[in-house]
PDB file of N, CA and C in Angstrom:
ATOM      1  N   UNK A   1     -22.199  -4.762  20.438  1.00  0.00           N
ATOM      2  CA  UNK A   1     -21.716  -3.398  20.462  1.00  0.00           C
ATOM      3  C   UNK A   1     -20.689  -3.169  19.362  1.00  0.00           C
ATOM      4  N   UNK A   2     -19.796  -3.909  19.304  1.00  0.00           N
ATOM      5  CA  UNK A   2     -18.839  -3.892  17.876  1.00  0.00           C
ATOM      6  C   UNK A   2     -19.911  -4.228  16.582  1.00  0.00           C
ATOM      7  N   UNK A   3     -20.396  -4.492  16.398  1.00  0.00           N
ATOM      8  CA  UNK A   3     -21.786  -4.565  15.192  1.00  0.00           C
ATOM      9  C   UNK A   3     -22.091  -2.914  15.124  1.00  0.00           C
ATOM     10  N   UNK A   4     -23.304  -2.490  15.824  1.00  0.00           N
ATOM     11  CA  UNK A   4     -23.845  -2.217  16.035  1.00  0.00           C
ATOM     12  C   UNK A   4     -23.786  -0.921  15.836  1.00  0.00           C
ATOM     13  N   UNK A   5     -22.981  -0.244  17.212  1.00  0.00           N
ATOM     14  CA  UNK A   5     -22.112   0.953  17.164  1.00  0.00           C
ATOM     15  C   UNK A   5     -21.555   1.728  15.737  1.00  0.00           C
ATOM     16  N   UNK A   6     -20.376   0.891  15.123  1.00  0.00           N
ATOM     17  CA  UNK A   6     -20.346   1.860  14.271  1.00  0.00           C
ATOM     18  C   UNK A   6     -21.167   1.518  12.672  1.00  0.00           C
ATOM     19  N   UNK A   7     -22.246   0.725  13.180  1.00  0.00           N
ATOM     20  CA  UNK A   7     -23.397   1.271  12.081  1.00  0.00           C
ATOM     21  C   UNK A   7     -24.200   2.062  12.039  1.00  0.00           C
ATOM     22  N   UNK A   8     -24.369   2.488  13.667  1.00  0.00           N
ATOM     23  CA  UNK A   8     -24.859   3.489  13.853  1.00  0.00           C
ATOM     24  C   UNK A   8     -24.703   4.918  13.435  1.00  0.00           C
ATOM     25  N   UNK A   9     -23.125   5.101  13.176  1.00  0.00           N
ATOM     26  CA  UNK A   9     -22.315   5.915  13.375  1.00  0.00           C
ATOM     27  C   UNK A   9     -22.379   6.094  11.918  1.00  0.00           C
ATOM     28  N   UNK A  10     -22.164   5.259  11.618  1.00  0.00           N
ATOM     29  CA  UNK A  10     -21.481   5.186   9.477  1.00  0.00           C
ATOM     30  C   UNK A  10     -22.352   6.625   8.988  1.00  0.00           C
ATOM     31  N   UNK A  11     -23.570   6.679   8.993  1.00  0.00           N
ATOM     32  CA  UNK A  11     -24.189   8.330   8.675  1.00  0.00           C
ATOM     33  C   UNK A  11     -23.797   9.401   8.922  1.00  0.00           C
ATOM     34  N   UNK A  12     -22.815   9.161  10.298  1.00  0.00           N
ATOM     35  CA  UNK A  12     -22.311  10.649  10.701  1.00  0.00           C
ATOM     36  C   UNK A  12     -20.711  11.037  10.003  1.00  0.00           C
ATOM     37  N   UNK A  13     -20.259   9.801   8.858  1.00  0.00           N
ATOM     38  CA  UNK A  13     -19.451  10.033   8.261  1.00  0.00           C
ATOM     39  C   UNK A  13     -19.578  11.213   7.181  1.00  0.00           C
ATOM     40  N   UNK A  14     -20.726  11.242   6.696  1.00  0.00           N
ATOM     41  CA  UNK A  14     -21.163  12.048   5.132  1.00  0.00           C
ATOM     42  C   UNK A  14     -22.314  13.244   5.914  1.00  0.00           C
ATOM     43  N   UNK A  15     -22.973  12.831   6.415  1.00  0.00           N
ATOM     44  CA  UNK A  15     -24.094  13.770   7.406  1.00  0.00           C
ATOM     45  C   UNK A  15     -23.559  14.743   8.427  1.00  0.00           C
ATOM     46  N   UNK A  16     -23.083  14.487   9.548  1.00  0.00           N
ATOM     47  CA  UNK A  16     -22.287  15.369  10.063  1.00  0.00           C
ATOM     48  C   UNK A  16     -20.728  15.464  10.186  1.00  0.00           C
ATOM     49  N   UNK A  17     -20.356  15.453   8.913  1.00  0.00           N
ATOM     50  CA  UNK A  17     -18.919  15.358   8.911  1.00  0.00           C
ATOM     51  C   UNK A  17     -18.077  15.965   9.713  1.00  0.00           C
ATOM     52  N   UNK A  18     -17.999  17.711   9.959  1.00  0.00           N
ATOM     53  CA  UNK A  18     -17.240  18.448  10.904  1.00  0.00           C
ATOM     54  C   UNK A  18     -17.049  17.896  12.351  1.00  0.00           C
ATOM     55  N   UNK A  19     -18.339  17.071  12.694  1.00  0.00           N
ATOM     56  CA  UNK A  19     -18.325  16.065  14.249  1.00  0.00           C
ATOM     57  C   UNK A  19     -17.775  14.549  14.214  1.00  0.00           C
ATOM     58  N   UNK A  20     -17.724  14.038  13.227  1.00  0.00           N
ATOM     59  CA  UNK A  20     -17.257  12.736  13.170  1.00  0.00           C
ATOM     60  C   UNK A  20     -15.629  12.362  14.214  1.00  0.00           C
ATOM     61  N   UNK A  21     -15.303  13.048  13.951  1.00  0.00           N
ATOM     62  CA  UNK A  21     -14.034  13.011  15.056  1.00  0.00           C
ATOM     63  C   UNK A  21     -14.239  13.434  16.181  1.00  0.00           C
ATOM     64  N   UNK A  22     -14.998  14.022  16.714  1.00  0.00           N
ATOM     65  CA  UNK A  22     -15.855  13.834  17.886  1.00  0.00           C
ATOM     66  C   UNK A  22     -16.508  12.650  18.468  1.00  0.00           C
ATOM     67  N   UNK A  23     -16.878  12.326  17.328  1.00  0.00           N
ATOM     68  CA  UNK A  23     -18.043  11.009  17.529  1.00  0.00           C
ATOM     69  C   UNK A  23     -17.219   9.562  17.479  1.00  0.00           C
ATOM     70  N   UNK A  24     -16.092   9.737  17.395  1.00  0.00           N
ATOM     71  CA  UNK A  24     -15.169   8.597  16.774  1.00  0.00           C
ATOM     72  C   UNK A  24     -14.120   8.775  18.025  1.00  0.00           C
ATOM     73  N   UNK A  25     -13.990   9.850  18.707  1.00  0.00           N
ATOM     74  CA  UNK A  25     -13.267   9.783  19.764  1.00  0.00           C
ATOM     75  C   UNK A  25     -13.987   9.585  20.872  1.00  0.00           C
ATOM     76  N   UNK A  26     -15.408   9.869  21.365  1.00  0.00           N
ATOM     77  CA  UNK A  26     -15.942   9.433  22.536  1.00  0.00           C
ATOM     78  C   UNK A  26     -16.142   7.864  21.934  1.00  0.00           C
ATOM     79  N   UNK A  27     -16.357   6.733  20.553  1.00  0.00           N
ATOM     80  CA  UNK A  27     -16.462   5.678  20.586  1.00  0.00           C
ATOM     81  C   UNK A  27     -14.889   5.413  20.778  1.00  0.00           C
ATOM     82  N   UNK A  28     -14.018   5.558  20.595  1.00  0.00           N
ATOM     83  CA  UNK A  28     -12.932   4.755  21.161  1.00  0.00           C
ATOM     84  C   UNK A  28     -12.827   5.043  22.460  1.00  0.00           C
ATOM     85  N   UNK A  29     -12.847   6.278  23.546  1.00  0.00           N
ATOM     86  CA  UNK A  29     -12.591   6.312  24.942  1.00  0.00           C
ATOM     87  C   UNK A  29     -13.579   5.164  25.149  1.00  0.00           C
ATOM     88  N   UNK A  30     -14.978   5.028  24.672  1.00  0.00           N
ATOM     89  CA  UNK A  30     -15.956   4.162  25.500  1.00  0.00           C
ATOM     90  C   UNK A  30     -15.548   2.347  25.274  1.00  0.00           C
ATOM     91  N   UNK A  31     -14.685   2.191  24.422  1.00  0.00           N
ATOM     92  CA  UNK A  31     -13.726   0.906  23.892  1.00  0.00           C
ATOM     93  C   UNK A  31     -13.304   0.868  24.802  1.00  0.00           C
ATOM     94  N   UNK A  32     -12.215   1.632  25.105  1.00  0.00           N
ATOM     95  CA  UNK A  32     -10.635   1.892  25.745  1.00  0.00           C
ATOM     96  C   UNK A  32     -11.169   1.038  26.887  1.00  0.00           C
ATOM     97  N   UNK A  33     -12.268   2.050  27.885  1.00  0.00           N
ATOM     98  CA  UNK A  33     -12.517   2.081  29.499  1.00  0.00           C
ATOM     99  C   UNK A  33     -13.280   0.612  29.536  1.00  0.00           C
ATOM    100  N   UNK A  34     -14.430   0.294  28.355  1.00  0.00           N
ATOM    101  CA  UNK A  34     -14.869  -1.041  28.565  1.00  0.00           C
ATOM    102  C   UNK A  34     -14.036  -2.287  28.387  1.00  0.00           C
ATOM    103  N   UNK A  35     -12.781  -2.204  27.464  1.00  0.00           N
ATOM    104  CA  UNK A  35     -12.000  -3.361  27.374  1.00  0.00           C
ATOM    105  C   UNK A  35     -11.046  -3.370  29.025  1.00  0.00           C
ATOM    106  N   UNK A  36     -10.899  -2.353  29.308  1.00  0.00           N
ATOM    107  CA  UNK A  36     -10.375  -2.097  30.486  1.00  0.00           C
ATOM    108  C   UNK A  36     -10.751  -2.843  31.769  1.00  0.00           C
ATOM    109  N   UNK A  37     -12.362  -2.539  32.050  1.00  0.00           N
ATOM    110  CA  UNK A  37     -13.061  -3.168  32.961  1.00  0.00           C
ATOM    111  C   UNK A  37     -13.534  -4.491  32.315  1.00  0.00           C
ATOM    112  N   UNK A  38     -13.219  -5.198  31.681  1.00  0.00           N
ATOM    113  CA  UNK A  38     -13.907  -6.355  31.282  1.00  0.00           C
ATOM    114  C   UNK A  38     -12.046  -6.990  31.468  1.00  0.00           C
ATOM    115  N   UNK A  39     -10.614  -6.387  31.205  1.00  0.00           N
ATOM    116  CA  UNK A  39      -9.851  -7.044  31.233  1.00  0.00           C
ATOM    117  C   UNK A  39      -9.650  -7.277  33.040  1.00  0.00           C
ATOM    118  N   UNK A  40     -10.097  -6.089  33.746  1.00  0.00           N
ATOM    119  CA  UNK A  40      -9.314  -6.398  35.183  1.00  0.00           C
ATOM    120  C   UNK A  40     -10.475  -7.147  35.865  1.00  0.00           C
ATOM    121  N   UNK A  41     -11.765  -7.143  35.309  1.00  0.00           N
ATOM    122  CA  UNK A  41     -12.726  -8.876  35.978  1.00  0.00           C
ATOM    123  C   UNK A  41     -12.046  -9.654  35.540  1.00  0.00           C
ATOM    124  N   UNK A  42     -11.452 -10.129  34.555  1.00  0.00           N
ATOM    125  CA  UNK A  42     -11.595 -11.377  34.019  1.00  0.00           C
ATOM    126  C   UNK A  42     -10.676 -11.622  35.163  1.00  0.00           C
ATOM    127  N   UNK A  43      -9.428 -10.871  35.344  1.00  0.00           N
ATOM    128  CA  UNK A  43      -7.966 -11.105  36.188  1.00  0.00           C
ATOM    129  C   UNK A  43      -8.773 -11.486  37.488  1.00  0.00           C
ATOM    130  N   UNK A  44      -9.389 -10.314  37.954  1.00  0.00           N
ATOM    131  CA  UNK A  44     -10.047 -10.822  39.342  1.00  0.00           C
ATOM    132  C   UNK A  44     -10.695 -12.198  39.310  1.00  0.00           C
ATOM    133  N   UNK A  45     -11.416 -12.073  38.985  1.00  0.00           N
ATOM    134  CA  UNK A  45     -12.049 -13.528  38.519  1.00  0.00           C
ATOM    135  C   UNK A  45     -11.089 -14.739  38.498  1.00  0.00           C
ATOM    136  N   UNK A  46     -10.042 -14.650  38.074  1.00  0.00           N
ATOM    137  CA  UNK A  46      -8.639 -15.678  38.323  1.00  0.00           C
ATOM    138  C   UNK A  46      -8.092 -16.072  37.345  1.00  0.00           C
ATOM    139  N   UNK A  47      -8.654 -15.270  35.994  1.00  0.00           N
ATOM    140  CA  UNK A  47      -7.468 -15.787  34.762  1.00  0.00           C
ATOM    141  C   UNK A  47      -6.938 -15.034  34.646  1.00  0.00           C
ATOM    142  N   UNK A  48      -5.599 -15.630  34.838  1.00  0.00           N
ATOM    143  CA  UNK A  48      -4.584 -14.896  35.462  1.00  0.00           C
ATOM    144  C   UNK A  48      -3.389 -14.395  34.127  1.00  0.00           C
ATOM    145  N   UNK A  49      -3.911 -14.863  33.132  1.00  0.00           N
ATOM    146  CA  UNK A  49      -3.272 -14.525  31.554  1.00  0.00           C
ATOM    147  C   UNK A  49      -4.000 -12.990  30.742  1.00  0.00           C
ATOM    148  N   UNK A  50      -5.233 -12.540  31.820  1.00  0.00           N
ATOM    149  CA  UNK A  50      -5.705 -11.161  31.538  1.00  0.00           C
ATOM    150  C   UNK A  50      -4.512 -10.206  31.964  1.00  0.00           C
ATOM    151  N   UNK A  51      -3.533 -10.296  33.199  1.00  0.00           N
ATOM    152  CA  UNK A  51      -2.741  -9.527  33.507  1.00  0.00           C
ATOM    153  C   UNK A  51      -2.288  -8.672  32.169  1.00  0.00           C
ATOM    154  N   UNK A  52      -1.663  -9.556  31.409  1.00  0.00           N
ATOM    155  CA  UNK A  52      -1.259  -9.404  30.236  1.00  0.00           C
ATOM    156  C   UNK A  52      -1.598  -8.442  29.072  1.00  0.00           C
ATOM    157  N   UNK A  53      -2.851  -8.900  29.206  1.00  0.00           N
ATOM    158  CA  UNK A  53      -4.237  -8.115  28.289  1.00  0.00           C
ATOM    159  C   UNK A  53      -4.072  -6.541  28.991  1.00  0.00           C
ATOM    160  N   UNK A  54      -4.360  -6.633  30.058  1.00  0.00           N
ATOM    161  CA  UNK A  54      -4.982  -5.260  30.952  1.00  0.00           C
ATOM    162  C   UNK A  54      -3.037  -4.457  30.994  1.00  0.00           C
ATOM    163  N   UNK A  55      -1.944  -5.134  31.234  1.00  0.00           N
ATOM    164  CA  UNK A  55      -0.949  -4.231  30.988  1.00  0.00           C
ATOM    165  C   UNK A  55      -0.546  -3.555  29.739  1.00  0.00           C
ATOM    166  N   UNK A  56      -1.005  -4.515  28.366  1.00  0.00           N
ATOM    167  CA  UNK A  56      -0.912  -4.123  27.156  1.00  0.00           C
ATOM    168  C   UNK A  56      -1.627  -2.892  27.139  1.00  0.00           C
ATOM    169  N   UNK A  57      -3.278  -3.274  27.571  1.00  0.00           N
ATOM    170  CA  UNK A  57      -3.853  -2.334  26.973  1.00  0.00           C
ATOM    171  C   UNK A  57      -3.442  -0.794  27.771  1.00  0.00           C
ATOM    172  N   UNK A  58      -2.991  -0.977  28.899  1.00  0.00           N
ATOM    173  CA  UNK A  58      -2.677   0.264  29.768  1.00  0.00           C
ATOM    174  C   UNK A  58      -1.321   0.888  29.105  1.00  0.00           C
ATOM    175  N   UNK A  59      -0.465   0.362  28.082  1.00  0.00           N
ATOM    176  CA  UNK A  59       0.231   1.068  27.406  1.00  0.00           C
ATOM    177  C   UNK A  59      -0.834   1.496  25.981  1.00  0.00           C
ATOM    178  N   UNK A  60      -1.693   1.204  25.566  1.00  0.00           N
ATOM    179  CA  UNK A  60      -1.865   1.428  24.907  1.00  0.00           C
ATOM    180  C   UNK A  60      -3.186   2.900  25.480  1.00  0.00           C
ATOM    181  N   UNK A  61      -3.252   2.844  26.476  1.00  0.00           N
ATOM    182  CA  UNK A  61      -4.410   3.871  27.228  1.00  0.00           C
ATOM    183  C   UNK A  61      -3.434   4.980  27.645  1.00  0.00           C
ATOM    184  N   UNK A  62      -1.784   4.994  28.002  1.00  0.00           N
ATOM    185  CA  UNK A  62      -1.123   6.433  28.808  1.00  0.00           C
ATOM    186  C   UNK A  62      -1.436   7.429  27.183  1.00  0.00           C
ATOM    187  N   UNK A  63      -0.711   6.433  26.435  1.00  0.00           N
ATOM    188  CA  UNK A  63      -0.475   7.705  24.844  1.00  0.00           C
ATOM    189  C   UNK A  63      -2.346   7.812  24.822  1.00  0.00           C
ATOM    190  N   UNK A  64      -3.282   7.230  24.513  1.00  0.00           N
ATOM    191  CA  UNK A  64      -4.199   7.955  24.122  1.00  0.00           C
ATOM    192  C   UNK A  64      -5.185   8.457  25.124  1.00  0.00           C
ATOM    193  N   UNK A  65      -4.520   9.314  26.538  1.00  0.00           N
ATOM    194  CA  UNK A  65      -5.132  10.082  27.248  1.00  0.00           C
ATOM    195  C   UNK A  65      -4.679  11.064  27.324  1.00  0.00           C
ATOM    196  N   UNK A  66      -3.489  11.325  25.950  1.00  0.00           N
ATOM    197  CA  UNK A  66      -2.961  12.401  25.850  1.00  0.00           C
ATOM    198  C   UNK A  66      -3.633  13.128  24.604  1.00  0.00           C
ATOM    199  N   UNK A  67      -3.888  12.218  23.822  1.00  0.00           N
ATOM    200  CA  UNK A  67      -4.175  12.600  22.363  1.00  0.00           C
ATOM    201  C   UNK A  67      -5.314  12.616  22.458  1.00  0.00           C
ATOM    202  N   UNK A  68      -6.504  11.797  22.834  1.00  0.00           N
ATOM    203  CA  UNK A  68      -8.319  11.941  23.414  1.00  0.00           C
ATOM    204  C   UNK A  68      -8.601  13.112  23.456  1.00  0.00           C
ATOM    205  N   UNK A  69      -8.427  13.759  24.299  1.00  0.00           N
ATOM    206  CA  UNK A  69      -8.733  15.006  24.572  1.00  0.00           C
ATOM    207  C   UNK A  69      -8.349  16.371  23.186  1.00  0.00           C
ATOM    208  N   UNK A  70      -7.246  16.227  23.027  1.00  0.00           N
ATOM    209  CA  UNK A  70      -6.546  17.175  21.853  1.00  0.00           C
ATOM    210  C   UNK A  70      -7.605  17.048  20.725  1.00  0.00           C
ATOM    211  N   UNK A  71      -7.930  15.478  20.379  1.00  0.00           N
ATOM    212  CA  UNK A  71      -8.934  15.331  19.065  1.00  0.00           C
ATOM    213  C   UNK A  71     -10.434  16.294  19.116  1.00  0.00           C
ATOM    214  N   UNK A  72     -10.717  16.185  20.953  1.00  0.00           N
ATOM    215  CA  UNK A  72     -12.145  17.245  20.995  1.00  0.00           C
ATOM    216  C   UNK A  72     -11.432  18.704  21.096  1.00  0.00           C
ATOM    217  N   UNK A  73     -10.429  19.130  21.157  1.00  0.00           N
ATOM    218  CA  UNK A  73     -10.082  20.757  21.762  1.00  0.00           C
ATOM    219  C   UNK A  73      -9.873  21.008  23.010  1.00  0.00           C
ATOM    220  N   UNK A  74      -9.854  19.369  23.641  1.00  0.00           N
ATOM    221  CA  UNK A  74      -9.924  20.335  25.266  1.00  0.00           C
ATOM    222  C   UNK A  74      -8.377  20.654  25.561  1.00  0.00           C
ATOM    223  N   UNK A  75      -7.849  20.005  25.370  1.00  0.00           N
ATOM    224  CA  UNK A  75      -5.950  20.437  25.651  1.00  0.00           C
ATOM    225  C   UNK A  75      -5.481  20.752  24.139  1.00  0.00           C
ATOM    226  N   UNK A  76      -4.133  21.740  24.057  1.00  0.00           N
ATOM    227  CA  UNK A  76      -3.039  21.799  22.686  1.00  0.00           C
ATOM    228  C   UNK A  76      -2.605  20.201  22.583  1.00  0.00           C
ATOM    229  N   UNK A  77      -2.577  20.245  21.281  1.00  0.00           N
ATOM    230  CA  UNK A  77      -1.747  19.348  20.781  1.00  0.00           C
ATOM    231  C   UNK A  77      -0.515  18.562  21.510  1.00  0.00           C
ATOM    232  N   UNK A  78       0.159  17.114  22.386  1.00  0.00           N
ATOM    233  CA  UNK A  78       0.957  17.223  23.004  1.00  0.00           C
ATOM    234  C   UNK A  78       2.508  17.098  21.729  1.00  0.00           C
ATOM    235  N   UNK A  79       1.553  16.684  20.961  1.00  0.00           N
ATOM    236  CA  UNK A  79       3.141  16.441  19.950  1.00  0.00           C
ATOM    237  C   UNK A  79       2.693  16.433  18.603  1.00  0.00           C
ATOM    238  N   UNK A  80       3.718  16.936  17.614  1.00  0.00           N
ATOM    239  CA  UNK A  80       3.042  17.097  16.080  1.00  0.00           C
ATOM    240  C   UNK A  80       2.185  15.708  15.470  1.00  0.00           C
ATOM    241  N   UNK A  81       3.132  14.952  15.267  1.00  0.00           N
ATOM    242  CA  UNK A  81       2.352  13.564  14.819  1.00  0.00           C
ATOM    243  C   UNK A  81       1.659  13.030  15.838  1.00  0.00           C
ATOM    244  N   UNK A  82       0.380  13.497  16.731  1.00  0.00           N
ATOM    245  CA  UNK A  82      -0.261  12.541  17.740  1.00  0.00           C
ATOM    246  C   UNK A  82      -1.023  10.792  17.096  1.00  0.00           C
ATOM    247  N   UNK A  83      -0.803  10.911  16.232  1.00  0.00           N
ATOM    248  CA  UNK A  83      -1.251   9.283  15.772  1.00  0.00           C
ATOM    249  C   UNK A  83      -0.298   8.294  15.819  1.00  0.00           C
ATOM    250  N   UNK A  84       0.970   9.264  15.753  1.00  0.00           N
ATOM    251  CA  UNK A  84       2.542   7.993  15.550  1.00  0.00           C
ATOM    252  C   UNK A  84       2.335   7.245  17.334  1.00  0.00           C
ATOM    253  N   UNK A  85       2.261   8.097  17.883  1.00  0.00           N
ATOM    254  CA  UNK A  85       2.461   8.170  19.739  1.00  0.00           C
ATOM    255  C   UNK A  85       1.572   6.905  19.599  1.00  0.00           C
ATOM    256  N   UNK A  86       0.307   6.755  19.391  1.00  0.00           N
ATOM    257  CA  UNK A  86      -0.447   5.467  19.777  1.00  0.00           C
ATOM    258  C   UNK A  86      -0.219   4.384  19.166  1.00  0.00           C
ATOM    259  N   UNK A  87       0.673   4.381  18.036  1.00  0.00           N
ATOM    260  CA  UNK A  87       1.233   3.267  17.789  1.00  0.00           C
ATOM    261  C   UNK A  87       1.983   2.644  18.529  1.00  0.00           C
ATOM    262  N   UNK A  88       2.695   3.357  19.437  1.00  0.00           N
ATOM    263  CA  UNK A  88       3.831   2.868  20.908  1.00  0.00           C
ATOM    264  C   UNK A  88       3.385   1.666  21.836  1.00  0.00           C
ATOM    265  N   UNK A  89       1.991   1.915  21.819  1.00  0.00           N
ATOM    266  CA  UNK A  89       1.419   0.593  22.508  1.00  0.00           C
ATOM    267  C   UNK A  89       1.483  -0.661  21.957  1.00  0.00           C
ATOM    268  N   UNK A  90       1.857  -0.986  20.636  1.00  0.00           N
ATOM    269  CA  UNK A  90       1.994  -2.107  20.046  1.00  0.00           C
ATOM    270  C   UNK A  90       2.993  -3.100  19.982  1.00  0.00           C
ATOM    271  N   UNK A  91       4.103  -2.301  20.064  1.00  0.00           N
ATOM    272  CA  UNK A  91       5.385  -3.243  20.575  1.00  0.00           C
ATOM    273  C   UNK A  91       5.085  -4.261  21.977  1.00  0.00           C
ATOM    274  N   UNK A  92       4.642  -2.882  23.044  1.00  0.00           N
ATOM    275  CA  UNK A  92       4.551  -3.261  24.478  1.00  0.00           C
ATOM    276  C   UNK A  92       3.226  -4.236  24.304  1.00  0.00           C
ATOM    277  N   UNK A  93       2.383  -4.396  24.118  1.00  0.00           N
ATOM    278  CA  UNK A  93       1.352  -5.511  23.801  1.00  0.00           C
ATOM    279  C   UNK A  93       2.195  -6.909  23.505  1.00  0.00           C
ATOM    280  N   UNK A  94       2.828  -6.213  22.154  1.00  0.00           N
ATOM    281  CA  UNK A  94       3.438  -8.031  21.521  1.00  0.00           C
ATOM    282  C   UNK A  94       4.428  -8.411  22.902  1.00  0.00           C
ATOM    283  N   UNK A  95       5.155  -7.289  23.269  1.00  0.00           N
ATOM    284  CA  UNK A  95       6.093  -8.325  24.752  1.00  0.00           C
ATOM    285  C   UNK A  95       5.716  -8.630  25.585  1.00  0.00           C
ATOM    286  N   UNK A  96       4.563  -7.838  25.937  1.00  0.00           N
ATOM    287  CA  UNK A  96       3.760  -8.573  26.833  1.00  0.00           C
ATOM    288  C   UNK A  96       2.751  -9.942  26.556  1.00  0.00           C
ATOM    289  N   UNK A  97       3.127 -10.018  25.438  1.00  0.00           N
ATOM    290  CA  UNK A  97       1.858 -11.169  24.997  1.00  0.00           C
ATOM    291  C   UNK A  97       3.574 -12.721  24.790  1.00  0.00           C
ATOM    292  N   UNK A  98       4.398 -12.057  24.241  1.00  0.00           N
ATOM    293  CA  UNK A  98       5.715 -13.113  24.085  1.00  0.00           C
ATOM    294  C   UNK A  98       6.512 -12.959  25.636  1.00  0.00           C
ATOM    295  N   UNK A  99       6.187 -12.116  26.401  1.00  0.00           N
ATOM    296  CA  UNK A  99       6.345 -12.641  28.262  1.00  0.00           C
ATOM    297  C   UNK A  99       5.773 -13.864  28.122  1.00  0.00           C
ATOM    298  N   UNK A 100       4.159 -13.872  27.972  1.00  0.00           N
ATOM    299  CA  UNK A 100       3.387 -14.255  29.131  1.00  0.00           C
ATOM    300  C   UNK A 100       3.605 -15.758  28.369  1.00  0.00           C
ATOM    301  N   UNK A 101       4.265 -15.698  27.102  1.00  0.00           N
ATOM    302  CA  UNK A 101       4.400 -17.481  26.344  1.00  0.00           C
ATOM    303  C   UNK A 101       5.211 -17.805  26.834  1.00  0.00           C
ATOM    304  N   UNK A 102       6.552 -16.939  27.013  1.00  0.00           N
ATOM    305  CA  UNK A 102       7.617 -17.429  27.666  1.00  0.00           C
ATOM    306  C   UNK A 102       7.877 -18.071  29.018  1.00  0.00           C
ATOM    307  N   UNK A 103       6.560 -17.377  29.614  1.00  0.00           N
ATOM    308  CA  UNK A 103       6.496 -17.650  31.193  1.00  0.00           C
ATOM    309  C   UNK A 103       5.963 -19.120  31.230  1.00  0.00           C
ATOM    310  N   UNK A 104       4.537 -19.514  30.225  1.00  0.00           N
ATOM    311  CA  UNK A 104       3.734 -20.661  30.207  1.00  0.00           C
ATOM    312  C   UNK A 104       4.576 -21.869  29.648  1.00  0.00           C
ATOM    313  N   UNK A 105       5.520 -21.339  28.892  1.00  0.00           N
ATOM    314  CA  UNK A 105       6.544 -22.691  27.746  1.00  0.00           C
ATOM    315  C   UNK A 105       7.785 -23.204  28.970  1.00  0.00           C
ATOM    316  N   UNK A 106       7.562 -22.002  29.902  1.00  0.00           N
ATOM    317  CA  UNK A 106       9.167 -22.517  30.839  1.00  0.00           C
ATOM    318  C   UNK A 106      11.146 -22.106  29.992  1.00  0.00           C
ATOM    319  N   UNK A 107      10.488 -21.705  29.259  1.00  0.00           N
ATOM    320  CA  UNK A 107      11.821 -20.953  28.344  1.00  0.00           C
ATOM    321  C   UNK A 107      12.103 -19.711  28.996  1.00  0.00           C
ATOM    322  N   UNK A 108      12.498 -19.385  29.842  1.00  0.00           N
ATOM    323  CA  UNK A 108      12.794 -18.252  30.617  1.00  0.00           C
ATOM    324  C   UNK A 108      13.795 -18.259  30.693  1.00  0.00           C
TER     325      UNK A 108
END
């Protein structure tokens, strides 16, 4: 699917250009929700270092269920720069990823 997908897509860069951000925002929601459900099996399942994964990515999912929608028209804009906002998830990823070392090294 990471292959695949956006080779599919690469035509609708030059071909239907006015939709490409359409088409580029239902492929990241369909990312978002599948890394989502593939992070909270793995946890169920009992690796228990997905916690991690699935809290990162849930900061990285509040900001872009604000901005998702704005990119198709369905809500206003929530803030001028909506691209800065999804960068916010990246800090919270790395501490959650330097928690979960800290927790495994015993350096707490």
């Amino acid at each position: 699917m990471n292959l695949w997908l956006p080779l599919a897509l690469l035509p609708s860069c030059f071909l239907l250009l006015p939709f490409a951000h359409i088409l580029a925002t239902g492929v990241i929601s369909l990312w978002l929700v599948l890394a989502l459900v593939c992070g909270v099996a793995s946890w169920r399942q009992g690796f228990y270092p997905a916690r991690f994964f699935v809290f990162g990515l849930l900061a990285l999912m509040v900001p872009a269920t604000l901005i998702l929608p704005a990119n198709v028209g369905l809500i206003p804009d929530p803030v001028r720069n909506s691209e800065l906002l999804t960068l916010l998830g990246v800090p919270w990823t790395a501490s959650c990823s330097l928690l979960r070392w800290r927790i495994r090294s015993g350096c707490w």
